[in-house]
N, C-alpha and C. Protein backbone atom coordinates (compact mmCIF):
# COMPACT_ATOMS: atom_id res chain seq x y z
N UNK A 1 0.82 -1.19 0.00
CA UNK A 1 0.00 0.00 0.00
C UNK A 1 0.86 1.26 0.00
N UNK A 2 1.80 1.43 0.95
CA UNK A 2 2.47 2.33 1.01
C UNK A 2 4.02 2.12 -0.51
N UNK A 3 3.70 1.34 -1.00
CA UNK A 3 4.95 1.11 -2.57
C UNK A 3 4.56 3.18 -2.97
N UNK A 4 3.52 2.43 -3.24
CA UNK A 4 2.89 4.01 -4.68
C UNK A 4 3.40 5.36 -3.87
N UNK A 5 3.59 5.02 -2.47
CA UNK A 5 3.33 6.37 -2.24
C UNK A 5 4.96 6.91 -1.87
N UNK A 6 5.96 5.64 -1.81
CA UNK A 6 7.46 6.28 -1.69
C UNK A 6 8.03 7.10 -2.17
N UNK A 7 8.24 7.72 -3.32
CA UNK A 7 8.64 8.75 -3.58
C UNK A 7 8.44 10.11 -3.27
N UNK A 8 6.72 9.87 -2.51
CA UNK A 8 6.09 11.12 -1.70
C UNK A 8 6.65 11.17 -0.77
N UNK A 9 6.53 10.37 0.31
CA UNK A 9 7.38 10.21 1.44
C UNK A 9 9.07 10.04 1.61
N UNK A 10 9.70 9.93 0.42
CA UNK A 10 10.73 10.70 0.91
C UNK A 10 11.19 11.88 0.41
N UNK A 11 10.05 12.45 -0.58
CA UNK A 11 10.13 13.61 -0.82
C UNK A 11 9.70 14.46 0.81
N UNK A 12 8.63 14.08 0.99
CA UNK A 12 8.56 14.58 2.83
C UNK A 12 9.73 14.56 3.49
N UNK A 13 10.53 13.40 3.71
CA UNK A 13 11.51 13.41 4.66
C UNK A 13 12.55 13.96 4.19
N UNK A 14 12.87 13.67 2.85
CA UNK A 14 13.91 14.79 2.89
C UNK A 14 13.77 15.96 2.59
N UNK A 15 12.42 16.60 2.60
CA UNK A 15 12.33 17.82 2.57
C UNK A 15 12.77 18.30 4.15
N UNK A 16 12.01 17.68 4.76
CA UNK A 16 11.57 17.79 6.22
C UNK A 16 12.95 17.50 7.11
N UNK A 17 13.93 16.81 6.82
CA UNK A 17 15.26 16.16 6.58
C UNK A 17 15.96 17.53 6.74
N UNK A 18 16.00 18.49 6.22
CA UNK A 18 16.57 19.63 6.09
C UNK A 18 16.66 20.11 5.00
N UNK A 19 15.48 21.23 4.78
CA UNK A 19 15.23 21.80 3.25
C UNK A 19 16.06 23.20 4.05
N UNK A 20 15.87 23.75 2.72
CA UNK A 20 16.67 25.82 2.25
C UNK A 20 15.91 26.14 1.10
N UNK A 21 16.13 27.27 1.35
CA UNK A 21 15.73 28.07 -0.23
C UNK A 21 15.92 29.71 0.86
N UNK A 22 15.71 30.31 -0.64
CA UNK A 22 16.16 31.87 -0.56
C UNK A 22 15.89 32.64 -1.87
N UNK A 23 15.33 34.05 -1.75
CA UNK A 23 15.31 34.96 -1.87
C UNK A 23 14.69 36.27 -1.40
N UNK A 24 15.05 37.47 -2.02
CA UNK A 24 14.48 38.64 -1.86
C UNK A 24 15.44 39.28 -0.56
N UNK A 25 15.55 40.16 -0.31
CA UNK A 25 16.36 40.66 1.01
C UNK A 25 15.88 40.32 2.21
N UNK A 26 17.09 40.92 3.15
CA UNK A 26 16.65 40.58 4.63
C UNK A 26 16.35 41.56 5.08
N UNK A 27 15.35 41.58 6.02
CA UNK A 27 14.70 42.96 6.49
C UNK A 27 15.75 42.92 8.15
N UNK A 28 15.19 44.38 8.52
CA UNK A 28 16.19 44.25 9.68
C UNK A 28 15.31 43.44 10.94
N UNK A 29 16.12 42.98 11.88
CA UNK A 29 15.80 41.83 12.69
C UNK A 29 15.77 42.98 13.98
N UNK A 30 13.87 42.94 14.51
CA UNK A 30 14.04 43.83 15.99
C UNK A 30 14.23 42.50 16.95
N UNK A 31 14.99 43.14 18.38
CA UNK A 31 15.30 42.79 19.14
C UNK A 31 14.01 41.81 19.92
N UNK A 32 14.36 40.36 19.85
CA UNK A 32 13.66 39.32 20.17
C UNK A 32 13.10 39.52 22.00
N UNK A 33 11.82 38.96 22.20
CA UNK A 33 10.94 39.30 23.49
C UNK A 33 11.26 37.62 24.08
N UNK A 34 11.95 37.10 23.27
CA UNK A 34 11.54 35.64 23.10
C UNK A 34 12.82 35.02 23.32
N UNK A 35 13.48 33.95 24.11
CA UNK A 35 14.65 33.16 24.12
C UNK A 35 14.73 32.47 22.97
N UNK A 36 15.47 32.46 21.67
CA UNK A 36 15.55 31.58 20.88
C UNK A 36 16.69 31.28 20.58
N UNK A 37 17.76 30.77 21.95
CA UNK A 37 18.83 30.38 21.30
C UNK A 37 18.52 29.21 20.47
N UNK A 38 20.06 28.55 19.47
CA UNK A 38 19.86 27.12 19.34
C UNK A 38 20.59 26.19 20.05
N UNK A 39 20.02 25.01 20.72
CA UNK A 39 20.90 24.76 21.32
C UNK A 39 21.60 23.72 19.92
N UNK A 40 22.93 22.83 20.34
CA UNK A 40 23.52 22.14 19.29
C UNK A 40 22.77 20.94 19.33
N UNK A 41 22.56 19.96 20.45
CA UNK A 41 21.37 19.14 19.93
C UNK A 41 20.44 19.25 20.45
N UNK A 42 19.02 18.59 19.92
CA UNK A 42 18.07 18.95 20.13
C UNK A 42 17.31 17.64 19.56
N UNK A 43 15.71 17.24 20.13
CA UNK A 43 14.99 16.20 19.58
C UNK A 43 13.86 16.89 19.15
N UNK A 44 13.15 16.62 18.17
CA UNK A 44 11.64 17.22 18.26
C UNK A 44 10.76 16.23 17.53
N UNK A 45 9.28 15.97 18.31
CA UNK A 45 8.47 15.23 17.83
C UNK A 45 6.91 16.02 16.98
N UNK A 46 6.34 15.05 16.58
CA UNK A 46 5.28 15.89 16.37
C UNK A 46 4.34 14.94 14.70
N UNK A 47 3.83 15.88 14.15
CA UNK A 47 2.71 15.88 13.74
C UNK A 47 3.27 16.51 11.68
N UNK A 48 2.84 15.99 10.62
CA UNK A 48 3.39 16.13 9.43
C UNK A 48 2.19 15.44 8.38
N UNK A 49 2.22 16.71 7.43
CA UNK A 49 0.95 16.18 6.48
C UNK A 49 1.86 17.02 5.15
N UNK A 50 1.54 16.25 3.98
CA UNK A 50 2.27 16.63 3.19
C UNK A 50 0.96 16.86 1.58
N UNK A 51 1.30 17.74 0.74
CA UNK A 51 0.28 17.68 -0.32
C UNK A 51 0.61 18.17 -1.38
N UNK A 52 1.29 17.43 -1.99
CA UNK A 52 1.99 17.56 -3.72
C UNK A 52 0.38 17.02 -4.83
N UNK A 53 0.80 18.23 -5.53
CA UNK A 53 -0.22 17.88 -6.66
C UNK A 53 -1.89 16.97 -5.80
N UNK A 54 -1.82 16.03 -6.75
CA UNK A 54 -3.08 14.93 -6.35
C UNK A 54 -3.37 13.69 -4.60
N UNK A 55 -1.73 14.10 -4.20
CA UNK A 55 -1.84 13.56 -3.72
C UNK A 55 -1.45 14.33 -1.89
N UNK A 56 -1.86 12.95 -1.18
CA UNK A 56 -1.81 13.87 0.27
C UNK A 56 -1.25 12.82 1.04
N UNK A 57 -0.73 13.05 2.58
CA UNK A 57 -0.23 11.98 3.07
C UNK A 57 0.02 13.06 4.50
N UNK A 58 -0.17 12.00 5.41
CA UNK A 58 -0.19 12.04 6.71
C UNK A 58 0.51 11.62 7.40
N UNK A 59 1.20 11.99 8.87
CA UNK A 59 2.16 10.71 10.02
C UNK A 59 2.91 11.67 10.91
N UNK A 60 3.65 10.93 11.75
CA UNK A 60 3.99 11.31 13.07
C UNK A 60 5.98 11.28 12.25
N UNK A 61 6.48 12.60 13.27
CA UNK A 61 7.60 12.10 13.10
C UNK A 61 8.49 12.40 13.85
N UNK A 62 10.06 11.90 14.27
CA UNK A 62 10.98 12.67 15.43
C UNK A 62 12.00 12.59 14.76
N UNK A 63 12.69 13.95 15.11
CA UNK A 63 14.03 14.20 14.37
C UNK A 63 14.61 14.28 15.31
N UNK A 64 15.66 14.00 15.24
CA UNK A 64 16.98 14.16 16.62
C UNK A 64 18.37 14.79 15.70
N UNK A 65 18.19 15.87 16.32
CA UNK A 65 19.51 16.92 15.63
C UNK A 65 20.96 16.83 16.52
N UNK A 66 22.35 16.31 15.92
CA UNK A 66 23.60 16.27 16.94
C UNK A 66 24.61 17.07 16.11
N UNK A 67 24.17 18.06 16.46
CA UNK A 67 26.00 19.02 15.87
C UNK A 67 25.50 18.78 14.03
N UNK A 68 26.07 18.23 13.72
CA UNK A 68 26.27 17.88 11.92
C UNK A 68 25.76 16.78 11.49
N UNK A 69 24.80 16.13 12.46
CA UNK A 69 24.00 14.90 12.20
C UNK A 69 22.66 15.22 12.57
N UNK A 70 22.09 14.41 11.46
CA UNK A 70 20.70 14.35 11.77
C UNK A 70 19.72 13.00 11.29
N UNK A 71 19.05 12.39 12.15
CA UNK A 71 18.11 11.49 12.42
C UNK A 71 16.77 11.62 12.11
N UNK A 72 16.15 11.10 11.10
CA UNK A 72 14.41 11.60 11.12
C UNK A 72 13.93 9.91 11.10
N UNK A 73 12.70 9.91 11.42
CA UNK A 73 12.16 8.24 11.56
C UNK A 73 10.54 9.02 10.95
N UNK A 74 10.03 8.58 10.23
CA UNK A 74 8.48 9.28 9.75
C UNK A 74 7.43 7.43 10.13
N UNK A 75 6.40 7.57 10.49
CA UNK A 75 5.64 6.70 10.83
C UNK A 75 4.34 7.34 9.74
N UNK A 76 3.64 6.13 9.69
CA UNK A 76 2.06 6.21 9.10
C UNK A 76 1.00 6.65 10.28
N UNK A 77 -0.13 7.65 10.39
CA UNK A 77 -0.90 7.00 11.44
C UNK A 77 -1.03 6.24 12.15
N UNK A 78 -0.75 5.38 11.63
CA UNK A 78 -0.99 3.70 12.09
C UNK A 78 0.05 3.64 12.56
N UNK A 79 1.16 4.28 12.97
CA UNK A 79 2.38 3.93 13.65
C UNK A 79 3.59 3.01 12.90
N UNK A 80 3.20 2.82 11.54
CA UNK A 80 4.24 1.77 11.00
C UNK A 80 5.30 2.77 10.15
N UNK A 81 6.27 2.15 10.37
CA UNK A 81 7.65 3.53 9.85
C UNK A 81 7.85 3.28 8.44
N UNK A 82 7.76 3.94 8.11
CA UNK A 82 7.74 4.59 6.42
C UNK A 82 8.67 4.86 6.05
N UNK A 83 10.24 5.40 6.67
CA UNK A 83 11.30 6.02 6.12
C UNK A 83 12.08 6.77 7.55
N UNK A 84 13.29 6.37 7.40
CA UNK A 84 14.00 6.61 8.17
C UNK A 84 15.63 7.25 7.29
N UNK A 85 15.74 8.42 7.41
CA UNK A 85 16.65 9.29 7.36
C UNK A 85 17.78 9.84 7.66
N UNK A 86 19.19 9.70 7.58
CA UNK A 86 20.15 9.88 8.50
C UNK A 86 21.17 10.56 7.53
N UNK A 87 21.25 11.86 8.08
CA UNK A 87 22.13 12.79 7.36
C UNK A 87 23.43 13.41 8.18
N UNK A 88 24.37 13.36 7.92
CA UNK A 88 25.86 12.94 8.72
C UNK A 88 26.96 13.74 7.96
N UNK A 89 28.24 14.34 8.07
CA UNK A 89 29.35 14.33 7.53
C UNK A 89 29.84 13.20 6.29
N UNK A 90 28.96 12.31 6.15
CA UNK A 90 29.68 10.86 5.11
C UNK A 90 28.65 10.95 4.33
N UNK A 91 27.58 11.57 4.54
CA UNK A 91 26.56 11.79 3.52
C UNK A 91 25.03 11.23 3.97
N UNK A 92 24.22 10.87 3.20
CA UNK A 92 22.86 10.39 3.66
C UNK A 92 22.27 9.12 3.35
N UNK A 93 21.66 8.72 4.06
CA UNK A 93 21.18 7.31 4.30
C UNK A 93 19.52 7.21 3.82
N UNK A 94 19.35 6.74 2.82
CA UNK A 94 17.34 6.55 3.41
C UNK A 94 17.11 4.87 3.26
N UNK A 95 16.19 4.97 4.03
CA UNK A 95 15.82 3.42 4.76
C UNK A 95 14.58 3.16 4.44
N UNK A 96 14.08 2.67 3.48
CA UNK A 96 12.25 2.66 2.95
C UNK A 96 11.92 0.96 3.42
N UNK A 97 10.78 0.51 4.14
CA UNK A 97 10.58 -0.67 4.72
C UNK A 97 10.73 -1.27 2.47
N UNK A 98 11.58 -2.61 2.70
CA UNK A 98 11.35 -3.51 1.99
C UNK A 98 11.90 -3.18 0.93
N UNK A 99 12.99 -2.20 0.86
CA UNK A 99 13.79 -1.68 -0.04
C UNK A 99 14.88 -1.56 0.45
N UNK A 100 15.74 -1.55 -0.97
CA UNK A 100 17.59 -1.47 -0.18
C UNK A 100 17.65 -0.23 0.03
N UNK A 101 18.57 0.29 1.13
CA UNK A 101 19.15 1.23 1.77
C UNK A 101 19.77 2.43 0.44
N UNK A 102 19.52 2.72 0.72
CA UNK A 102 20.47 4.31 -0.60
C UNK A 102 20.52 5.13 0.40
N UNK A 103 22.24 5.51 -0.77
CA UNK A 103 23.17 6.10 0.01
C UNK A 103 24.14 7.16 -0.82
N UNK A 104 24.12 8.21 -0.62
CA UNK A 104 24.32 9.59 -1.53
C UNK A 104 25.49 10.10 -0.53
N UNK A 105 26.44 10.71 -1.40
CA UNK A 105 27.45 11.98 -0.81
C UNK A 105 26.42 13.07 -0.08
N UNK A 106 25.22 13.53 -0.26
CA UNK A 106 24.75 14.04 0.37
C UNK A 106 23.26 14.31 0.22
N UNK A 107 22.52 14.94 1.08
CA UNK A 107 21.17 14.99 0.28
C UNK A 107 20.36 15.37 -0.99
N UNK A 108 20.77 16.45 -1.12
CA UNK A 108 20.84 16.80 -2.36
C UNK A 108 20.87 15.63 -3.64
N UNK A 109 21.93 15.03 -3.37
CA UNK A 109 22.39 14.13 -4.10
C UNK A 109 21.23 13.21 -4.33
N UNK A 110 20.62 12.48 -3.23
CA UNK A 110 20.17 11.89 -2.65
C UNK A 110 18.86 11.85 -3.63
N UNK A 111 18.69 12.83 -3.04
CA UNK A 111 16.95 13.09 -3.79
C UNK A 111 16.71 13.45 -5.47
N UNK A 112 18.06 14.08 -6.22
CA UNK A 112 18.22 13.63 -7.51
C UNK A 112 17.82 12.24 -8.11
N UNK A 113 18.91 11.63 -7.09
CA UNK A 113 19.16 9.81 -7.48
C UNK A 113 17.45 9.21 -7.55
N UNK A 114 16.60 9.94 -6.57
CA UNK A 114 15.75 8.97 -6.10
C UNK A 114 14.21 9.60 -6.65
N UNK A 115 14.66 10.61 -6.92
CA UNK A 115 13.46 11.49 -7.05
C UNK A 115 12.86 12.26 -8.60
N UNK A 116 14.24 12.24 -8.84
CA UNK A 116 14.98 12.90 -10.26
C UNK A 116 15.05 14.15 -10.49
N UNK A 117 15.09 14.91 -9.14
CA UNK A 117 15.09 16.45 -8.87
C UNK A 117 15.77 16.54 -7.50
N UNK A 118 16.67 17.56 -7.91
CA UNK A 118 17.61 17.79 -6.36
C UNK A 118 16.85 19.10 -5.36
N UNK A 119 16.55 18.67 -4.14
CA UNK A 119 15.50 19.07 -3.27
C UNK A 119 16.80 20.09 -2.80
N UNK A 120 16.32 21.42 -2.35
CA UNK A 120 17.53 22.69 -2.15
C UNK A 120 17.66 21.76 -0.36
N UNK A 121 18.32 20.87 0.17
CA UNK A 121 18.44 20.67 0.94
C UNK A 121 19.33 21.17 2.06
N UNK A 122 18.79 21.97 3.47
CA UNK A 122 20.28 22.21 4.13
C UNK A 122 19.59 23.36 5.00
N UNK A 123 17.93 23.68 5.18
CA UNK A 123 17.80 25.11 6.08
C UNK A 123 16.86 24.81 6.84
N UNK A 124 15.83 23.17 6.66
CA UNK A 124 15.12 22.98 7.89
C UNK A 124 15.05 23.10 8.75
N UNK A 125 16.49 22.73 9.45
CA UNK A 125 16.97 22.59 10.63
C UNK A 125 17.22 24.24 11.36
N UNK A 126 17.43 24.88 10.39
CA UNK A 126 17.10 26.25 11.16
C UNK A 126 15.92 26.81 11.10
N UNK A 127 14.86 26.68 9.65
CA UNK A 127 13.70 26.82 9.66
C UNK A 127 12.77 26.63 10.77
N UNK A 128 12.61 24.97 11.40
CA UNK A 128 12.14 24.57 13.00
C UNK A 128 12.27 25.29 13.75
N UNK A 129 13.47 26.03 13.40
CA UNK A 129 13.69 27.03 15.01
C UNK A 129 13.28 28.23 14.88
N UNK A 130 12.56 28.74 13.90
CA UNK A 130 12.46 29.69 13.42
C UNK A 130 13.21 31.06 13.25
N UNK A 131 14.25 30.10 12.63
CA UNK A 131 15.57 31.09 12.12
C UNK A 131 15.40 31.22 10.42
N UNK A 132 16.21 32.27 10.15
CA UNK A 132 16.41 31.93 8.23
C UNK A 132 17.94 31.27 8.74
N UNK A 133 18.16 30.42 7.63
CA UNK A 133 19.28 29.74 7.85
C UNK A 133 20.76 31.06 7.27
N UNK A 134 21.76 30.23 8.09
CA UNK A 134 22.33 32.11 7.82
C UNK A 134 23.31 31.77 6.71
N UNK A 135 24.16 32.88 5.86
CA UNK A 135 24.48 33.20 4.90
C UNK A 135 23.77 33.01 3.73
N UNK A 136 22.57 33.34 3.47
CA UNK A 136 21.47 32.64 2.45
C UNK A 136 20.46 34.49 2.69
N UNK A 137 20.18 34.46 1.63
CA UNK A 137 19.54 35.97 1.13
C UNK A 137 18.02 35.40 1.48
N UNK A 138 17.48 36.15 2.77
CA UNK A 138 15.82 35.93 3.41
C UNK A 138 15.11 37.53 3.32
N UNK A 139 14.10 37.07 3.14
CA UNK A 139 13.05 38.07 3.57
C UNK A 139 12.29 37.44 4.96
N UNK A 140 11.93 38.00 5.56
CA UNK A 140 11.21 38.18 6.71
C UNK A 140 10.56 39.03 7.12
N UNK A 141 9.48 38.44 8.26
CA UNK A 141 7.99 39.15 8.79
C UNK A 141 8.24 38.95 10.20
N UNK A 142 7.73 39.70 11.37
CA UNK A 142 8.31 39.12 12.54
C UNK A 142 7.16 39.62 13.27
N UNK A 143 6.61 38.79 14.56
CA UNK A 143 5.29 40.04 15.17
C UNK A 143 5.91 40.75 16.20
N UNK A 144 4.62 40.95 16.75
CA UNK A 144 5.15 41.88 18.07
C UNK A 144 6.00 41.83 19.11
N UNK A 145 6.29 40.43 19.02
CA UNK A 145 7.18 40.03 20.18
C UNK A 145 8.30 39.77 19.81
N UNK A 146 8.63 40.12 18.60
CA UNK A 146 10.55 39.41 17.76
C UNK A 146 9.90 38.41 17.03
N UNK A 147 9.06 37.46 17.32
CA UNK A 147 8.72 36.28 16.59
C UNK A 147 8.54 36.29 15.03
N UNK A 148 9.66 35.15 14.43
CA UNK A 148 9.79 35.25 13.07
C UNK A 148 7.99 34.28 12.57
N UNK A 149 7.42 34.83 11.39
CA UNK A 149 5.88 34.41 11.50
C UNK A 149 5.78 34.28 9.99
N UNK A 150 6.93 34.88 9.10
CA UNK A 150 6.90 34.26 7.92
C UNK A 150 8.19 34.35 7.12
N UNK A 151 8.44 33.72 6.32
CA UNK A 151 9.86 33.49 6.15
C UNK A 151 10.12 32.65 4.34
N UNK A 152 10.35 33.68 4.04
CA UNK A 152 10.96 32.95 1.98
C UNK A 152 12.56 33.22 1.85
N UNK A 153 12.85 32.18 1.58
CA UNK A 153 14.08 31.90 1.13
C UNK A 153 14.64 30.74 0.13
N UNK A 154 15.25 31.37 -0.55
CA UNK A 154 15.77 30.10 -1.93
C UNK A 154 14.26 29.55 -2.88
N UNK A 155 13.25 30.30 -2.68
CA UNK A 155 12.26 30.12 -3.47
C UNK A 155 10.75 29.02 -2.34
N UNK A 156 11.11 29.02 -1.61
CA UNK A 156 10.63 28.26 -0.44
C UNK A 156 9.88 29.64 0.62
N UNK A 157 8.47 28.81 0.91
CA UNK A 157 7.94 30.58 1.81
C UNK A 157 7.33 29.57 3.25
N UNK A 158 7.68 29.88 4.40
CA UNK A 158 7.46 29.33 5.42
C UNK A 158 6.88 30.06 6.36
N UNK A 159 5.75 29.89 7.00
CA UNK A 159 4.47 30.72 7.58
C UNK A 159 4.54 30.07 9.06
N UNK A 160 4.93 30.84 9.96
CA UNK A 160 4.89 30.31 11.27
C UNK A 160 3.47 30.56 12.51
N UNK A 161 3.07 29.54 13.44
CA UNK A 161 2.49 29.90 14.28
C UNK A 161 2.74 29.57 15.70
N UNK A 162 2.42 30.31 16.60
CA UNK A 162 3.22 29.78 17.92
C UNK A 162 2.35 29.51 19.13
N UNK A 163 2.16 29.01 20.13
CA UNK A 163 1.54 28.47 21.03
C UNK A 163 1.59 29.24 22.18
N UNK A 164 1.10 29.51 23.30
CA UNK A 164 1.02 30.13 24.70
C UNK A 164 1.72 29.35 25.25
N UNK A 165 1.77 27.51 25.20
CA UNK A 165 2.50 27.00 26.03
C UNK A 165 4.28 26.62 24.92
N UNK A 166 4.07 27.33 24.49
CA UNK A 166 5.73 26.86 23.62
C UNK A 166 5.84 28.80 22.94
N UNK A 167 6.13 29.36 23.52
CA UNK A 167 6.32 31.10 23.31
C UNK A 167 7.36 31.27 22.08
N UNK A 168 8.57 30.57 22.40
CA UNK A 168 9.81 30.39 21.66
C UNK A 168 10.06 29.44 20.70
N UNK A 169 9.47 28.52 21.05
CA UNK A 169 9.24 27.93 19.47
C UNK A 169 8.03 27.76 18.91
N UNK A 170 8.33 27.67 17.23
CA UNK A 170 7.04 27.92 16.85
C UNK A 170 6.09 26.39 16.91
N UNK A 171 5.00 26.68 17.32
CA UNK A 171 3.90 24.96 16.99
C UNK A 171 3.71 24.81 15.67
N UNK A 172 3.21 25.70 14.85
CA UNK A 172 3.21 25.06 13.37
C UNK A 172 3.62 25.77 12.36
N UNK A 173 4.47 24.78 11.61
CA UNK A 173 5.11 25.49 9.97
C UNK A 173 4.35 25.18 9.18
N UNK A 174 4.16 26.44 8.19
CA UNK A 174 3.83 25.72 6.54
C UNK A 174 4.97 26.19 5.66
N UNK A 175 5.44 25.11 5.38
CA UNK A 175 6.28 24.66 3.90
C UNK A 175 5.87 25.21 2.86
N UNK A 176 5.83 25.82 2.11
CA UNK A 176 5.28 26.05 0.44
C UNK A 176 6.27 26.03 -0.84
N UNK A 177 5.86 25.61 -1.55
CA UNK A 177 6.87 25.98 -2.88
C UNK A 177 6.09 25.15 -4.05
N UNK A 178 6.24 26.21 -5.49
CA UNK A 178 5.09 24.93 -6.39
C UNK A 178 4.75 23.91 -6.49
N UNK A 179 3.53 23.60 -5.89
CA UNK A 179 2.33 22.78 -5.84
C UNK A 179 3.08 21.48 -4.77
N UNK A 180 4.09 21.94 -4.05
CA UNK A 180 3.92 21.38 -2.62
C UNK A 180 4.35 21.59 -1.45
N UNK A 181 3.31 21.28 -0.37
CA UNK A 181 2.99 22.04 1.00
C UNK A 181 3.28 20.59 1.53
N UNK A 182 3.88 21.22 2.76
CA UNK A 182 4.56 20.52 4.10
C UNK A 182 3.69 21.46 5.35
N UNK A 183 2.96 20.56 6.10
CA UNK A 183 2.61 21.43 7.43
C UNK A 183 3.26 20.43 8.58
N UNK A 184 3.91 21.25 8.87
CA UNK A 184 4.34 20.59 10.63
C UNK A 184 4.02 20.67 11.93
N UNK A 185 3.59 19.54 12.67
CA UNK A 185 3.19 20.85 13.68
C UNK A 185 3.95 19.84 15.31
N UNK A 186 4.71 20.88 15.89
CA UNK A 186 5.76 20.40 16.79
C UNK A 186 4.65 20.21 18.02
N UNK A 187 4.92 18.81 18.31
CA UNK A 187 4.21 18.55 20.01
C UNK A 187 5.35 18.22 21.08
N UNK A 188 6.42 17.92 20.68
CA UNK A 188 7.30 18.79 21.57
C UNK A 188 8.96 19.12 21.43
N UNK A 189 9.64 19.28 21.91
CA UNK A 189 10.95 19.86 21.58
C UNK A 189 11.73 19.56 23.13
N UNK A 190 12.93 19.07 23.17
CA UNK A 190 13.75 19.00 24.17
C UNK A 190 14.97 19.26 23.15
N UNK A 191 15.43 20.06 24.65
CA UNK A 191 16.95 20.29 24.19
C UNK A 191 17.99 18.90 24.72
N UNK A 192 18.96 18.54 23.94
CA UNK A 192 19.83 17.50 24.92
C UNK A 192 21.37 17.76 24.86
């Protein structure tokens, strides 16, 4: 059941894996109301629906971020794991149940090989935190409190919303870029 739908799903994960994009300028950044350091690692769980063209797809997922590594595991509703992700200094790993392992110099790479289009991979991981990833040309929106609330870069536009009980980070992203949307929505975040 889930065959047809692999190439969606690891278009998800490695979007979700750590996407970038950029353009338009950076506006100036007012002084944040809000703690947002990063720490270097970090876990976060949560909630992921994805909707390219005709099709749509749903599931739970946890990323575990270490310095220059990163871990994603994506599940079905149903709790059965769909794709598991591991992006490292030696390059990237994807793990699809009942398929051989592929293995790329890097993501980018990765998602060429598998996808037949190279995904701008490399600003998720600051995106989550609701940073623009830095040396990369952003525009930005920020509200009243410092909070970054919308965010285009590398052709990619990311719409943030934030929670009373999570102030500093945001609860839900939307992903956009032609004709496909990523919504995330974080249920929780530890630093480690």
């Amino acid at each position: 059941m889930l065959r047809g739908f692999a190439p969606l799903w690891l278009a998800l994960g490695l979007v979700l894996g750590l996407v970038l994009g950029g353009c338009a300028t950076t506006a100036p950044v007012p002084p944040l109301a809000v703690d947002v350091r990063l720490p270097a690692n970090w876990a976060l769980q949560g909630r992921i629906g994805i909707q390219a063209d005709e099709q749509s797809l749903s599931g739970t997922f946890y990323w575990q971020h270490r310095g220059q590594s990163d871990e994603l595991l994506l599940t079905s509703p149903l709790g059965q794991g769909v794709a598991r992700i591991v992006v490292n200094p030696d390059g990237a790993l994807l793990v699809l149940p009942n398929q051989a392992e592929r293995r790329a110099a890097d993501v980018e790479t990765l998602t060429r090989e598998v996808l037949g289009y190279a995904l701008p991979v490399a600003g998720l991981v600051w995106w989550v935190q609701a940073q623009a990833a830095p040396e990369r040309i952003a525009e930005t929106r920020r509200d009243a409190a410092g909070r970054l609330v919308h965010l285009k870069q590398d052709g990619w536009v990311i719409d943030y919303q934030y929670a009373a009980d999570m102030p500093a980070r945001p609860r839900k992203l939307v992903v956009t870029r032609e004709g496909l949307e990523i919504r995330l929505v974080a249920d929780s975040w530890s630093a480690e």
